[in-house]
C-alpha atoms as a PDB file:
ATOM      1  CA  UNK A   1       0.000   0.000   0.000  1.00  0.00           C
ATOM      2  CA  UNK A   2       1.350   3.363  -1.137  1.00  0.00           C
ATOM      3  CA  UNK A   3       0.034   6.925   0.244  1.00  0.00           C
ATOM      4  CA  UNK A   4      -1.372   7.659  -3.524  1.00  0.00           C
ATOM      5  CA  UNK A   5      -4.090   4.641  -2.299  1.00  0.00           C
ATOM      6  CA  UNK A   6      -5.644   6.460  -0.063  1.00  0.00           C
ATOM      7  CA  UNK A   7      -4.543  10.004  -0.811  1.00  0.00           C
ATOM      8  CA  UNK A   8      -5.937  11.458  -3.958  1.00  0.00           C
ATOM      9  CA  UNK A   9      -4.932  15.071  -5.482  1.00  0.00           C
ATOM     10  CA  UNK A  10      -7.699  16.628  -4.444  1.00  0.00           C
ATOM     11  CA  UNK A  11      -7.707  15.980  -1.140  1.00  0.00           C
ATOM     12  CA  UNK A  12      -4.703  18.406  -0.313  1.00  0.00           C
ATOM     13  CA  UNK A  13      -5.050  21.777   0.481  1.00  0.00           C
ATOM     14  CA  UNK A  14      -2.319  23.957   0.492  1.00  0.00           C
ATOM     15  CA  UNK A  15      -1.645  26.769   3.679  1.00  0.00           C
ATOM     16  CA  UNK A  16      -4.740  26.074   4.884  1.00  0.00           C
ATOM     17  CA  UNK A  17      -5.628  28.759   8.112  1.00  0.00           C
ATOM     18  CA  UNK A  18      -7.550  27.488  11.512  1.00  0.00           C
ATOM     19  CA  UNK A  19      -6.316  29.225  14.760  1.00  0.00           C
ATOM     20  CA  UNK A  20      -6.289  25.635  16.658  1.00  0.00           C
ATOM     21  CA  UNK A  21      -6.045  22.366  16.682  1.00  0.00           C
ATOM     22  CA  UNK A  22     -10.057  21.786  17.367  1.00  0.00           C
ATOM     23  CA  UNK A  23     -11.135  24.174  14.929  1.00  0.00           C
ATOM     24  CA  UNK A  24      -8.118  22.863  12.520  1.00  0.00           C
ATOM     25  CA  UNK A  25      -9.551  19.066  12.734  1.00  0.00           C
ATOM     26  CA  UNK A  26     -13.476  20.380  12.007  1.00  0.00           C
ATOM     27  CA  UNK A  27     -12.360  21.690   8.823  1.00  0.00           C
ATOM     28  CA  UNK A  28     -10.523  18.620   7.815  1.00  0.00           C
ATOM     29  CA  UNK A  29     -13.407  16.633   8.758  1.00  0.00           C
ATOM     30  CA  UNK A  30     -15.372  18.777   6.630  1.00  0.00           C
ATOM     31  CA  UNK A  31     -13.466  17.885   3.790  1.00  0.00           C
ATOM     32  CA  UNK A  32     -13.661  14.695   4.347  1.00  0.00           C
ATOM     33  CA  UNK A  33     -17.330  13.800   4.762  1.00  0.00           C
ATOM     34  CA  UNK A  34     -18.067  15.750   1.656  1.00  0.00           C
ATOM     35  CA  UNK A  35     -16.364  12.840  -0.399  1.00  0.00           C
ATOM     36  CA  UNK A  36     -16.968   9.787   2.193  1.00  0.00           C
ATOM     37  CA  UNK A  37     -20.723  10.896   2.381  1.00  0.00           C
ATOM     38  CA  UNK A  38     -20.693  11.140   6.327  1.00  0.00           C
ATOM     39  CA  UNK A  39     -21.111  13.826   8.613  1.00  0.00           C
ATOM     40  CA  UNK A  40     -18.639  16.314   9.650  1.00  0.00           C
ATOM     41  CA  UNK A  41     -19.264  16.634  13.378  1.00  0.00           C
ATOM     42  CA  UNK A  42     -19.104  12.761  13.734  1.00  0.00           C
ATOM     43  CA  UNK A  43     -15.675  12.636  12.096  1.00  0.00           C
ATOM     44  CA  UNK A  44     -14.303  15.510  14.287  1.00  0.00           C
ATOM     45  CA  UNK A  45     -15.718  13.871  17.012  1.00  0.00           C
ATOM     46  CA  UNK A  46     -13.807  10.596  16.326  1.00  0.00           C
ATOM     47  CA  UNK A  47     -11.151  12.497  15.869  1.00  0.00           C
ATOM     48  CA  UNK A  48     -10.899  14.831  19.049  1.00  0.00           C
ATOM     49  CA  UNK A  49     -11.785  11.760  20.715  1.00  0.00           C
ATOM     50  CA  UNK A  50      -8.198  10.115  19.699  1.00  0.00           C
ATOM     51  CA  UNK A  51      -6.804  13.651  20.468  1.00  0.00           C
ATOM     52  CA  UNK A  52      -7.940  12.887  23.969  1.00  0.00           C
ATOM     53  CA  UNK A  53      -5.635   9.820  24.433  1.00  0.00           C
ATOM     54  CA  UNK A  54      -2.854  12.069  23.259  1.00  0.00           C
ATOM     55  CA  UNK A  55      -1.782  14.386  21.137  1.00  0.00           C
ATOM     56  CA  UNK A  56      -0.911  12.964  17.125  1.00  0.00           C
ATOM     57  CA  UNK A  57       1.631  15.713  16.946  1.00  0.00           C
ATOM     58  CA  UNK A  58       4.624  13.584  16.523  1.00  0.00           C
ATOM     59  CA  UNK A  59       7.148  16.429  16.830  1.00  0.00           C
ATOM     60  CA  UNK A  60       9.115  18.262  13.833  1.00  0.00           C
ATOM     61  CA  UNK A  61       5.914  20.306  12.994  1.00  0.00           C
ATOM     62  CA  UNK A  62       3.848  17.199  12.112  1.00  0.00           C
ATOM     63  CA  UNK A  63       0.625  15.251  13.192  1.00  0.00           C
ATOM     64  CA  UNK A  64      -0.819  12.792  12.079  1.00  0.00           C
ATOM     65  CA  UNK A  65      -4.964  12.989  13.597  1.00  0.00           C
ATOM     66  CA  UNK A  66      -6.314   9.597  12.961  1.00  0.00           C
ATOM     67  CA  UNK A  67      -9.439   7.731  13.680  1.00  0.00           C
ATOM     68  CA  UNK A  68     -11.317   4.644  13.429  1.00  0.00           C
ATOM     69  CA  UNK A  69     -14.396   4.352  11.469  1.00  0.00           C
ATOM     70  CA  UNK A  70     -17.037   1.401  11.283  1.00  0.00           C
ATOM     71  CA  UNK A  71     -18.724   3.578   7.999  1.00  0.00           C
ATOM     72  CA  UNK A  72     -14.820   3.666   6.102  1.00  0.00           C
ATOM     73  CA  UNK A  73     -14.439   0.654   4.093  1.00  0.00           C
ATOM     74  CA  UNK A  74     -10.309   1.607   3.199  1.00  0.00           C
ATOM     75  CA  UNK A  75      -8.138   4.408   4.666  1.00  0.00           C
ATOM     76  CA  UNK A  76      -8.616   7.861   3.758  1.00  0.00           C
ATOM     77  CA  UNK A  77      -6.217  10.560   3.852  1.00  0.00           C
ATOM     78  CA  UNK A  78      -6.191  14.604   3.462  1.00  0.00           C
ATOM     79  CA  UNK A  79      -3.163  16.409   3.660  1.00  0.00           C
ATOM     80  CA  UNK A  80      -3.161  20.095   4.498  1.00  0.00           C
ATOM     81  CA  UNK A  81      -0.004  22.418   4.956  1.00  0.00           C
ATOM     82  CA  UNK A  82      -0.901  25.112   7.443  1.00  0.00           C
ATOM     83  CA  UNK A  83      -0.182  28.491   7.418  1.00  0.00           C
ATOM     84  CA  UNK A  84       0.177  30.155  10.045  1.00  0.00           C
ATOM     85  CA  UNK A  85       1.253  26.572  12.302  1.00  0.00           C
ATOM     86  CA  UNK A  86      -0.684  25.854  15.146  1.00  0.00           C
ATOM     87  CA  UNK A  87       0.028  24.863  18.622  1.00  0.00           C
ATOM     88  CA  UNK A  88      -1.456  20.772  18.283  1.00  0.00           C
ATOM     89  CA  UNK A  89       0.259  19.899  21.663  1.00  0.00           C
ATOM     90  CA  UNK A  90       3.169  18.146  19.945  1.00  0.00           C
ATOM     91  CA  UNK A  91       5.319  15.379  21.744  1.00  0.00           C
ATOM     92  CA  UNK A  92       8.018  18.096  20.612  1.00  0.00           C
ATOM     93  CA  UNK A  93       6.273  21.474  22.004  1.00  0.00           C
ATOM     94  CA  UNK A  94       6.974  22.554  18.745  1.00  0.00           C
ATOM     95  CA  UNK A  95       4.134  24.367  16.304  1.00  0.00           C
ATOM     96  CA  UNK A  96       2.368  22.203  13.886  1.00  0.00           C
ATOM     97  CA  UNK A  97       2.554  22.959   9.964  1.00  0.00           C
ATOM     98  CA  UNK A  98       2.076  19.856   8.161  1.00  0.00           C
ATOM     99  CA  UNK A  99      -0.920  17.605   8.735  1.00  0.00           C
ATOM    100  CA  UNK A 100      -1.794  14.419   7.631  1.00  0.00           C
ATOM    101  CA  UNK A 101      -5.853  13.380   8.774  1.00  0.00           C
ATOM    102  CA  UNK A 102      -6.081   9.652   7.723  1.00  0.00           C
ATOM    103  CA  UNK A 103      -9.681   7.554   8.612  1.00  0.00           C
ATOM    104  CA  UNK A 104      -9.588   3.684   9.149  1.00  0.00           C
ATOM    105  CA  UNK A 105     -11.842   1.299   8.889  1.00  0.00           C
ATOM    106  CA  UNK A 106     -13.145  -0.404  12.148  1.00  0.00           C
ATOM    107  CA  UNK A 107     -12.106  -3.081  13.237  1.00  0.00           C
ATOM    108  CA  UNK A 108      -8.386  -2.769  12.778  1.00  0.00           C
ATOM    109  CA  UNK A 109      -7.089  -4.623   9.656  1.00  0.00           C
ATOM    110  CA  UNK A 110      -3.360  -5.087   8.384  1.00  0.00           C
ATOM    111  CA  UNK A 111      -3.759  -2.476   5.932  1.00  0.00           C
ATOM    112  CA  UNK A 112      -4.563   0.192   8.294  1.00  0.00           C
ATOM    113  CA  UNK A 113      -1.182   0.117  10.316  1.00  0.00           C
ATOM    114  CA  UNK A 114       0.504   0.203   6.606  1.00  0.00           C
ATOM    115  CA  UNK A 115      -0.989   2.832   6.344  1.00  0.00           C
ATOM    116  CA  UNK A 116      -0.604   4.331   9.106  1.00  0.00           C
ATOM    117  CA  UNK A 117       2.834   3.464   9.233  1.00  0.00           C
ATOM    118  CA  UNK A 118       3.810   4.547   5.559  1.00  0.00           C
ATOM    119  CA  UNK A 119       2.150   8.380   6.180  1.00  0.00           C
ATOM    120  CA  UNK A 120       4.739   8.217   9.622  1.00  0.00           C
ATOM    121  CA  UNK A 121       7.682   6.769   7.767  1.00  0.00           C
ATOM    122  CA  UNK A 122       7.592   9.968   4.963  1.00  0.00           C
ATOM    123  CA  UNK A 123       7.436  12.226   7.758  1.00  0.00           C
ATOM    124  CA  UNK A 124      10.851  11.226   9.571  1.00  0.00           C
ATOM    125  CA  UNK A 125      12.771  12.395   6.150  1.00  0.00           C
ATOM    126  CA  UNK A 126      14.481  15.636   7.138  1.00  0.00           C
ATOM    127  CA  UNK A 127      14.559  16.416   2.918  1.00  0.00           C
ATOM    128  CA  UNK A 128      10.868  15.291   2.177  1.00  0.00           C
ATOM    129  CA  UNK A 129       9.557  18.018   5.157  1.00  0.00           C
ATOM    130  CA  UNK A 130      11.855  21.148   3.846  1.00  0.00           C
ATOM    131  CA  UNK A 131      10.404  20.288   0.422  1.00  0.00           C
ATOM    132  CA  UNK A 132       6.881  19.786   1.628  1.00  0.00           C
ATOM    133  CA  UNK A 133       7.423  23.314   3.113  1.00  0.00           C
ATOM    134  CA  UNK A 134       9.232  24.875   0.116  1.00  0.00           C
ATOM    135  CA  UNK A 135       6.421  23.576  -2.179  1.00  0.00           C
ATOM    136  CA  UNK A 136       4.584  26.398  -4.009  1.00  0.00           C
ATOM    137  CA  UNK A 137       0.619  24.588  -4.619  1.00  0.00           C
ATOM    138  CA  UNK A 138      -1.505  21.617  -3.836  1.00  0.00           C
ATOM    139  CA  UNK A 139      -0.360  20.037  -6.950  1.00  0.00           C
ATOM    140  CA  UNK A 140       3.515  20.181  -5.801  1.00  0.00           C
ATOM    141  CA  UNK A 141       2.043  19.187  -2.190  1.00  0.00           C
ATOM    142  CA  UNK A 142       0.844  15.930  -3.116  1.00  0.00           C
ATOM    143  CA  UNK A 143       3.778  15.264  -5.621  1.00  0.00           C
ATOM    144  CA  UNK A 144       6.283  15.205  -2.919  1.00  0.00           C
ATOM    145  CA  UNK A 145       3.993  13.367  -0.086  1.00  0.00           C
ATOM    146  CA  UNK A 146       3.184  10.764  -2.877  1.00  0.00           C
ATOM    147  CA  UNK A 147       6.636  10.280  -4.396  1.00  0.00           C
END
């Protein structure tokens, strides 16, 4: 499983604005419902719900919000490069800029923590982050998360 199997183009959106992390996560899940068919406040819901376990800001200006869903049949992923970043409550303390919202299906399958994992992997390359912040559109955005 590769990111471009659950990320598609359009789901990126380039220095997107929310002045937190709660507000930040409603928006994504706005996004998101529009093309799953579900509801917004659910998915936020799901999602601040994780939140509440612990932050998914894994440190060097990333998170990586993710939630179960019975209604998701594969993952789903929506990137979103903020501008200005946001405090998300990082392991790091550091601001957040770079956000990747992924929905799995529930129960827990195999594929899930691939993906999972895979969207965590990219994020740990020091090059791949400076060039997801030097990027210029939503177009270059996805390129460089996908390649």
């Amino acid at each position: 499983m590769t990111i471009s199997d659950f990320l598609a183009p359009a789901d990126v959106i380039f220095d997107a604005r929310a002045a937190n992390k709660q507000q930040l996560l409603q928006e994504l899940s706005k996004k998101a419902a529009s093309n799953l068919g579900l509801q917004a406040e659910y998915i936020a819901s799901e999602l601040l719900k994780r939140e509440d376990l612990g932050s998914t800001g894994m440190g060097r200006g990333v998170a990586i919000p993710h939630a179960r869903l019975p209604m998701v049949k594969k993952p789903y992923g929506v990137m979103a490069r903020l501008k200005p970043a946001i405090d998300f409550e990082a392991i790091d303390g550091q601001l957040v800029d770079l956000v990747f919202l992924l929905l799995l299906p529930a129960p827990p399958e195999a594929d899930q923590l691939v993906a999972l994992a895979s969207v965590a992997r990219k994020f740990k390359t020091d090059e791949l982050l400076k060039q997801l912040r030097r990027v210029r559109n939503e177009f270059e955005l996805y390129s460089a998360m996908i390649e």
